[in-house]
PDB file of N, CA and C in Angstrom:
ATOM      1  N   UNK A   1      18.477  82.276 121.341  1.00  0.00           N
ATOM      2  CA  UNK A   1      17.454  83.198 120.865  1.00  0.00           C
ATOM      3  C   UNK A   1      17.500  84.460 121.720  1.00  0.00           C
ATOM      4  N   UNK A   2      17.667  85.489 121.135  1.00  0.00           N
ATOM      5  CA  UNK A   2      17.905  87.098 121.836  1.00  0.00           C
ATOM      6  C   UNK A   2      16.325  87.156 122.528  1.00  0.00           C
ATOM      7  N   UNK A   3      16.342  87.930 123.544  1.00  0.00           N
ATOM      8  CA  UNK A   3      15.128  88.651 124.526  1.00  0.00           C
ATOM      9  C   UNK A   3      14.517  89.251 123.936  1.00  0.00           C
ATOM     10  N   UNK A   4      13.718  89.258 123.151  1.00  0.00           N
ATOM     11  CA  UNK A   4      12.640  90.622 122.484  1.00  0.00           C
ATOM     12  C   UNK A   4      12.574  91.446 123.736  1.00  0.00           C
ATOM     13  N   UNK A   5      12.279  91.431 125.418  1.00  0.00           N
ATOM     14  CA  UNK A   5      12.048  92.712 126.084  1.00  0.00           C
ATOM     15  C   UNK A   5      13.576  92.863 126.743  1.00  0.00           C
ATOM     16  N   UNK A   6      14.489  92.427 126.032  1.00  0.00           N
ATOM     17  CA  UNK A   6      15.720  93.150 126.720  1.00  0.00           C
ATOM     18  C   UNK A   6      16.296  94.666 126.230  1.00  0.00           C
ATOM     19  N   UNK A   7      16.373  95.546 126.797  1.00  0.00           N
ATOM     20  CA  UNK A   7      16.628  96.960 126.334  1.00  0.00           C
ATOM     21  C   UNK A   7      17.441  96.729 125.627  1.00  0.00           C
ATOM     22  N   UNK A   8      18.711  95.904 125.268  1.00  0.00           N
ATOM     23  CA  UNK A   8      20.088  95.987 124.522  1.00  0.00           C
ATOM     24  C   UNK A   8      19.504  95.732 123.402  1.00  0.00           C
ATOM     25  N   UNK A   9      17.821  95.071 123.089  1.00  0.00           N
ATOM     26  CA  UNK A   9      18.078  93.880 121.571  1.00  0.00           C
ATOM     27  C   UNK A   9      16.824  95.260 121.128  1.00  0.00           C
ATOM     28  N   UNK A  10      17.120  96.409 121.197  1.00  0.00           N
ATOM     29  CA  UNK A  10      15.557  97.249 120.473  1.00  0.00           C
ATOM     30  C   UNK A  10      15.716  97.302 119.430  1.00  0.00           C
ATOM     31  N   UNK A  11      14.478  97.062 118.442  1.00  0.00           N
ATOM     32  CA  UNK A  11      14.673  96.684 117.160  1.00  0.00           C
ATOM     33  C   UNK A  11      13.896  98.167 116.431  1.00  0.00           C
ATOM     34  N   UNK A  12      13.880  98.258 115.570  1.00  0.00           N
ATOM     35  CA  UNK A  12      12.973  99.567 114.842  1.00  0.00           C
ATOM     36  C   UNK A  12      12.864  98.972 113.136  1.00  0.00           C
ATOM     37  N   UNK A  13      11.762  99.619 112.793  1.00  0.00           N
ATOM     38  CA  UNK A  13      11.188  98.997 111.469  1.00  0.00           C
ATOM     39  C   UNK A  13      10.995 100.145 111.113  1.00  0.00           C
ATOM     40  N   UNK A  14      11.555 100.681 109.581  1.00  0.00           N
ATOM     41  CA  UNK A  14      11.067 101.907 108.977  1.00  0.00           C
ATOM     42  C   UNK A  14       9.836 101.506 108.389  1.00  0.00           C
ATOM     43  N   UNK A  15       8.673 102.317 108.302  1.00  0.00           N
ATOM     44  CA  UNK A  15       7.296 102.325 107.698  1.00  0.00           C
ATOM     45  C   UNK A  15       7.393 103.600 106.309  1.00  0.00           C
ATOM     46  N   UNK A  16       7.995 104.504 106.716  1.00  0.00           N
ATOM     47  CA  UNK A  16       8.283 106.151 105.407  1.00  0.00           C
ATOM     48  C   UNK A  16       9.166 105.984 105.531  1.00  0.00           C
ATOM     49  N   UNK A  17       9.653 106.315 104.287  1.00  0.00           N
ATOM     50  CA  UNK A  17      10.983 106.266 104.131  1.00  0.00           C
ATOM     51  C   UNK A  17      11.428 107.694 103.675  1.00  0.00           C
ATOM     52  N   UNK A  18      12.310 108.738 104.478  1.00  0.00           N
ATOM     53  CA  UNK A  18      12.223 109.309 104.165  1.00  0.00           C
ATOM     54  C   UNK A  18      13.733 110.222 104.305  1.00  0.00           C
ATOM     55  N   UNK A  19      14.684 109.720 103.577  1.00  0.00           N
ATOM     56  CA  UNK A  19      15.797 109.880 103.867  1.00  0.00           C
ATOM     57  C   UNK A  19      16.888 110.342 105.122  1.00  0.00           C
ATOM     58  N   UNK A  20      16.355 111.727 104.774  1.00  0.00           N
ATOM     59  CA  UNK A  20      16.704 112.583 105.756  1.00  0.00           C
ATOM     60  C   UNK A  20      17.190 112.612 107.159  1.00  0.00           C
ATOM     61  N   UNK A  21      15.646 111.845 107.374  1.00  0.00           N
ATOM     62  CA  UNK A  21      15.263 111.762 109.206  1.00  0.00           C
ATOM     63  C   UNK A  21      15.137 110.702 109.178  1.00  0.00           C
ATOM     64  N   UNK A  22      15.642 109.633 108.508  1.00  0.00           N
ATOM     65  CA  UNK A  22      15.672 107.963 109.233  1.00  0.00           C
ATOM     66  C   UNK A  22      16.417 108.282 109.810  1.00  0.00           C
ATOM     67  N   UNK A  23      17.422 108.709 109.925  1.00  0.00           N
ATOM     68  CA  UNK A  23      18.820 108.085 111.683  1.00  0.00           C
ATOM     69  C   UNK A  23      18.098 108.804 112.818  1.00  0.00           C
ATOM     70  N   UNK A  24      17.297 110.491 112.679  1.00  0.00           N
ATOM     71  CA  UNK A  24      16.954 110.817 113.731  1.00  0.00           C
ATOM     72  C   UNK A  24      16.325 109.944 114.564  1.00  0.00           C
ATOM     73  N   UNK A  25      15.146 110.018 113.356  1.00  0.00           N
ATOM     74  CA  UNK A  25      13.442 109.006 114.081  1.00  0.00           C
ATOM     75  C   UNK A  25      14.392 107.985 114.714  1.00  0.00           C
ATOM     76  N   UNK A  26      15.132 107.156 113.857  1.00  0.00           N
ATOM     77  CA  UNK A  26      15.689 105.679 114.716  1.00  0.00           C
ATOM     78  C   UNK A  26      15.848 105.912 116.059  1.00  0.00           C
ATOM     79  N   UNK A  27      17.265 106.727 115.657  1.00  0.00           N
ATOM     80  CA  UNK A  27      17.472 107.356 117.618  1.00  0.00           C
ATOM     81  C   UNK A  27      16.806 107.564 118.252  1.00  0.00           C
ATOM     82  N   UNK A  28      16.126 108.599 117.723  1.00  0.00           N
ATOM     83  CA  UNK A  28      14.940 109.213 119.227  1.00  0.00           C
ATOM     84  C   UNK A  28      13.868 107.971 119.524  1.00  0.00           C
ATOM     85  N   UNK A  29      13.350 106.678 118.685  1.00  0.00           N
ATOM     86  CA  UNK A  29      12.163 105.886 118.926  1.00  0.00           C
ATOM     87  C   UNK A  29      12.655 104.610 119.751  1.00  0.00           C
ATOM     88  N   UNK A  30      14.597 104.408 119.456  1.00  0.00           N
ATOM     89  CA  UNK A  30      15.152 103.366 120.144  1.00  0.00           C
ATOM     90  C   UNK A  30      15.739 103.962 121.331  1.00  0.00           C
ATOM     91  N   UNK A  31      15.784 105.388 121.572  1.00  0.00           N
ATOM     92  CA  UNK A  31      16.093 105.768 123.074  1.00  0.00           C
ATOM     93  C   UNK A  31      14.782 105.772 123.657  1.00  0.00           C
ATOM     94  N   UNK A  32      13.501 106.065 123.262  1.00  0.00           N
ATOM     95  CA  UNK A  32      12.802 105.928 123.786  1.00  0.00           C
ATOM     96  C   UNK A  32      11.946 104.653 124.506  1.00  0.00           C
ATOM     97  N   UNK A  33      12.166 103.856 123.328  1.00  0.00           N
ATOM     98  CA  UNK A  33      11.382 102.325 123.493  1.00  0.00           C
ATOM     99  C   UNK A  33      12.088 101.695 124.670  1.00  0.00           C
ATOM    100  N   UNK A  34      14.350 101.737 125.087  1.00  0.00           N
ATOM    101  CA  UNK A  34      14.532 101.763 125.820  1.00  0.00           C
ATOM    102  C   UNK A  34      13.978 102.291 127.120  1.00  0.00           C
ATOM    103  N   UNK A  35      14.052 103.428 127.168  1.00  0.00           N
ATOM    104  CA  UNK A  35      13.635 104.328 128.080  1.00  0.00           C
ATOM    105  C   UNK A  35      12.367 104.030 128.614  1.00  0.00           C
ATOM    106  N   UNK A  36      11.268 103.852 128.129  1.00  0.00           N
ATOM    107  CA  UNK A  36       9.930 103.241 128.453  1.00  0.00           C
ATOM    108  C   UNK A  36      10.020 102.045 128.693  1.00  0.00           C
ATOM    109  N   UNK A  37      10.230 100.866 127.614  1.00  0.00           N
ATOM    110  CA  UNK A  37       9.742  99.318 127.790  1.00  0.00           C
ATOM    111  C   UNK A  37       8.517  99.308 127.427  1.00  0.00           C
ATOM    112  N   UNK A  38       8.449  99.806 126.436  1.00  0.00           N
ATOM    113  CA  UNK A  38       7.278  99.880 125.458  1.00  0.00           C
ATOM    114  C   UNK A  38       7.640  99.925 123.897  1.00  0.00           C
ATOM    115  N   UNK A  39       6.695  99.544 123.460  1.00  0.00           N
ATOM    116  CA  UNK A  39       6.985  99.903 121.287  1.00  0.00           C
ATOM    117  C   UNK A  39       6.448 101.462 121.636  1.00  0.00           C
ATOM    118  N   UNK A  40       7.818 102.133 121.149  1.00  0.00           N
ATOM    119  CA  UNK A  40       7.842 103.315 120.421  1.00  0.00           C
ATOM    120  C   UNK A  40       7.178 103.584 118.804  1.00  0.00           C
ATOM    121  N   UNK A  41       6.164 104.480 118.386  1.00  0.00           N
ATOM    122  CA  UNK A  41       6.026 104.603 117.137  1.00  0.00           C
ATOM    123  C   UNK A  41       6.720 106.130 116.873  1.00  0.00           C
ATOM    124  N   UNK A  42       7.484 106.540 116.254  1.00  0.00           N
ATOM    125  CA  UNK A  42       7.838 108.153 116.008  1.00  0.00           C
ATOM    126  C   UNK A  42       7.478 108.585 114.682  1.00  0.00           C
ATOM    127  N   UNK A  43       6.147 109.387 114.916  1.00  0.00           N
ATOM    128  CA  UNK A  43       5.426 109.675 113.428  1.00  0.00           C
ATOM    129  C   UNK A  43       5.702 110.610 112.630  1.00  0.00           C
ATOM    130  N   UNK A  44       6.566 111.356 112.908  1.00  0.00           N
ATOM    131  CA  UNK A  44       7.169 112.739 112.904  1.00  0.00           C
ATOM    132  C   UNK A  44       8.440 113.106 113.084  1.00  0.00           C
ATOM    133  N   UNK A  45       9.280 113.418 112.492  1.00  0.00           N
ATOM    134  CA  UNK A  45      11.044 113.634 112.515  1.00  0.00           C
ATOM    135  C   UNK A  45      11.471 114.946 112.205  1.00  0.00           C
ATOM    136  N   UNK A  46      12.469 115.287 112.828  1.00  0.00           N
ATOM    137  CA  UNK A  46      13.311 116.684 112.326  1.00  0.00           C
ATOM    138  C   UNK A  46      14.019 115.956 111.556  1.00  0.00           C
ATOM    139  N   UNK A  47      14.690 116.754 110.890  1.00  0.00           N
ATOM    140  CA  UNK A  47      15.359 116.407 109.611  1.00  0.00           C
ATOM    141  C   UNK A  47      16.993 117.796 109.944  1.00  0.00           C
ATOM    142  N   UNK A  48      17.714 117.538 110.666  1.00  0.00           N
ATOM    143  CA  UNK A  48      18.967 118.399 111.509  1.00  0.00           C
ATOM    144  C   UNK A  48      19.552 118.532 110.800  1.00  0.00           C
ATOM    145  N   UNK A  49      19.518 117.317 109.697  1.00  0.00           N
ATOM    146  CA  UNK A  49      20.662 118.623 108.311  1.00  0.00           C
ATOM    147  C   UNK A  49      20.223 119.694 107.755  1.00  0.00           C
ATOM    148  N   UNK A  50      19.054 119.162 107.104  1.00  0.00           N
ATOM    149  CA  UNK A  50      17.912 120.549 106.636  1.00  0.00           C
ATOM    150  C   UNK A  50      17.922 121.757 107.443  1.00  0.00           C
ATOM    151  N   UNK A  51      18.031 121.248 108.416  1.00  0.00           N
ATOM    152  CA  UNK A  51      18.154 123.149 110.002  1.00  0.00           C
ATOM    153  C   UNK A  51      19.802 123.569 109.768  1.00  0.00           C
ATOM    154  N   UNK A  52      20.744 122.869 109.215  1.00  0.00           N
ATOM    155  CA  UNK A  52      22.024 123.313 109.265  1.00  0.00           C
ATOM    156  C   UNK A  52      22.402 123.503 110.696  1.00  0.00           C
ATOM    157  N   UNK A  53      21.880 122.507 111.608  1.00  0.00           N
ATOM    158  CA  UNK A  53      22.407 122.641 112.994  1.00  0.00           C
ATOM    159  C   UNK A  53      23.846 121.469 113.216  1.00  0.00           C
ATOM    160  N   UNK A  54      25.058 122.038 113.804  1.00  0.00           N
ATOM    161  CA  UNK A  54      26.133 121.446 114.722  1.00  0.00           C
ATOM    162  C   UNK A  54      25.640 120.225 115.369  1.00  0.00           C
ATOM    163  N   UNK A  55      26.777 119.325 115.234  1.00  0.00           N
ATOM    164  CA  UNK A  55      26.754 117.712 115.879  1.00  0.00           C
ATOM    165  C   UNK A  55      26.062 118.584 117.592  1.00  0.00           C
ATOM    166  N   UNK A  56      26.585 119.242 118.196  1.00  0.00           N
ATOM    167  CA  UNK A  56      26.380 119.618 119.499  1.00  0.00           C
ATOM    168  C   UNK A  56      24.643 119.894 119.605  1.00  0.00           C
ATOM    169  N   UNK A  57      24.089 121.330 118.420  1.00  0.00           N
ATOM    170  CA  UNK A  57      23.049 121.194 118.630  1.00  0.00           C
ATOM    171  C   UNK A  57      21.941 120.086 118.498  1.00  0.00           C
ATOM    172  N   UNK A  58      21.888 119.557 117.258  1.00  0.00           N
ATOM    173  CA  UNK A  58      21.476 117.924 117.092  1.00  0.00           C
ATOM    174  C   UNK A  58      21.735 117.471 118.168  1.00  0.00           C
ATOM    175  N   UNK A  59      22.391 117.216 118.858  1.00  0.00           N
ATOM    176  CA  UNK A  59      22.507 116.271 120.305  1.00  0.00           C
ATOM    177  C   UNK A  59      21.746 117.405 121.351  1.00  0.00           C
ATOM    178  N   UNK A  60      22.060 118.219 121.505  1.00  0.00           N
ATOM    179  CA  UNK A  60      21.161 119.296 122.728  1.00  0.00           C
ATOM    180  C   UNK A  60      19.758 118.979 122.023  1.00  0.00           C
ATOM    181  N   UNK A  61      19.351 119.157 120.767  1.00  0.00           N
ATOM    182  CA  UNK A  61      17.755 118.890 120.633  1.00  0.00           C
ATOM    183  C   UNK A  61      17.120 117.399 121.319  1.00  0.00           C
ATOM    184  N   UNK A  62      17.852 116.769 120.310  1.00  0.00           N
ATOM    185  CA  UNK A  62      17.679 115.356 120.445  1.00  0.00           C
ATOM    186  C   UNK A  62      17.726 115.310 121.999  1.00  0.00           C
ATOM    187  N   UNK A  63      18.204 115.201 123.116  1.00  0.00           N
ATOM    188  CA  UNK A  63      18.338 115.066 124.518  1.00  0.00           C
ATOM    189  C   UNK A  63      16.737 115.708 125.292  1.00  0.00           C
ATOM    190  N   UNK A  64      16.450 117.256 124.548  1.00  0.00           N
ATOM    191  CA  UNK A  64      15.219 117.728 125.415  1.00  0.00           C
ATOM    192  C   UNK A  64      14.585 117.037 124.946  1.00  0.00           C
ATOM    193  N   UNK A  65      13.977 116.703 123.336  1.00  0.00           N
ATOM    194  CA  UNK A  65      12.980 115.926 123.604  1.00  0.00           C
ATOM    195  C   UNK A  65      12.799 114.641 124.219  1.00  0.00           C
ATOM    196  N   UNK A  66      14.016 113.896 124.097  1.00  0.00           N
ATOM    197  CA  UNK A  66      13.624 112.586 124.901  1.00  0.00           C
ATOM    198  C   UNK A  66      13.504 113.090 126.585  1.00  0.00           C
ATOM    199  N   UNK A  67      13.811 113.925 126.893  1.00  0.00           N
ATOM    200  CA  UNK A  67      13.645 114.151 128.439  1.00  0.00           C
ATOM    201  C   UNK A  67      12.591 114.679 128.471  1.00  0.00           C
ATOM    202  N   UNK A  68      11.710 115.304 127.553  1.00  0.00           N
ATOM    203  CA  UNK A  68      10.373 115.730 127.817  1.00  0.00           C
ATOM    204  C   UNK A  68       9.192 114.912 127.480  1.00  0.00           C
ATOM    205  N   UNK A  69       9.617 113.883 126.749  1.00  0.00           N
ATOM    206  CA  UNK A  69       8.737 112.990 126.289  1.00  0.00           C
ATOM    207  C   UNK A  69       8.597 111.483 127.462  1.00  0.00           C
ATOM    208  N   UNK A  70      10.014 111.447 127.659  1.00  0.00           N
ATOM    209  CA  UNK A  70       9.865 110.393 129.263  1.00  0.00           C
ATOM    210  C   UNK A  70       9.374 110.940 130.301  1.00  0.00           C
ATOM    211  N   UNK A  71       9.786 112.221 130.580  1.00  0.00           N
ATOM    212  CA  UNK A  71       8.789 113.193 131.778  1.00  0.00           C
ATOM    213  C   UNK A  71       7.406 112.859 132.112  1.00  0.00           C
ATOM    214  N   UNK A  72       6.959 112.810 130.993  1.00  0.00           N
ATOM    215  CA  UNK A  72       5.423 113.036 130.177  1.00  0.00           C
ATOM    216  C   UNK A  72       4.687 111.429 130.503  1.00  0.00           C
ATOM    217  N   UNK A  73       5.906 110.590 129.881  1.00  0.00           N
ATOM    218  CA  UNK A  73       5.390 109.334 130.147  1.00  0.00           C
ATOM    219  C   UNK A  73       5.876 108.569 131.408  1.00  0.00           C
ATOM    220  N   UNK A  74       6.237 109.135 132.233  1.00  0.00           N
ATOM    221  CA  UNK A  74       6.498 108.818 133.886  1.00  0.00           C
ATOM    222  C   UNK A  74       5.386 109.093 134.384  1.00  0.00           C
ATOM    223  N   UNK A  75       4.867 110.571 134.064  1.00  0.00           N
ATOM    224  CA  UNK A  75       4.343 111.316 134.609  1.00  0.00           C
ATOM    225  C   UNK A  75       2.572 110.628 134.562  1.00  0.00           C
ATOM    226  N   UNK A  76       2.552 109.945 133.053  1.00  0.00           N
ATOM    227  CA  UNK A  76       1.206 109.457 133.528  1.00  0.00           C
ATOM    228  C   UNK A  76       1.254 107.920 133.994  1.00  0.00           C
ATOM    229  N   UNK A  77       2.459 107.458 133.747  1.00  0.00           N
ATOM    230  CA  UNK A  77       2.074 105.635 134.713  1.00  0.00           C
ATOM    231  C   UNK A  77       2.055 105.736 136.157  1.00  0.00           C
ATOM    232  N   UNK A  78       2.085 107.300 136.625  1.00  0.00           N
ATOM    233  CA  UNK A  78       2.216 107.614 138.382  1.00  0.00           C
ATOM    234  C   UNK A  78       0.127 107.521 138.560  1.00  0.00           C
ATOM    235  N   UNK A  79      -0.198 107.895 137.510  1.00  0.00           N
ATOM    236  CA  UNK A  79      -1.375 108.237 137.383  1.00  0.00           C
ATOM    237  C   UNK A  79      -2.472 107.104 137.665  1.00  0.00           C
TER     238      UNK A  79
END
């Protein structure tokens, strides 16, 4: 039986379905849920084809927000 709190086994459940931005949301809620050790909910998605942005920019976006959003949540379990 796999670890439900092992970082390798993060699972994600779509709730909207909403073409576009399922792979984003996935990514950004399973780097995060890693990243924390917490259930990630991501209520809100870019949609990077719709922007006509480069594999490079999609990855430069995708990167600040997870670094500003773990910042954020470091920043208050110091608290």
């Amino acid at each position: 039986m796999p670890d439900r709190t092992s970082s390798k086994q993060t699972i994600s459940t779509i709730i909207y379905t909403a073409p576009s931005s399922i792979e984003y949301t996935t990514r950004v809620a399973k780097i995060l849920a890693r990243r924390t050790g917490k259930p990630i909910y991501v209520g809100c998605s870019i949609d990077p084809n719709g922007l006509g942005l480069t594999v490079e920019e999609e990855m430069e976006g995708l990167s600040k927000i997870v670094n500003i959003i773990t910042e954020k949540f470091a920043s208050q379990q110091e608290k």
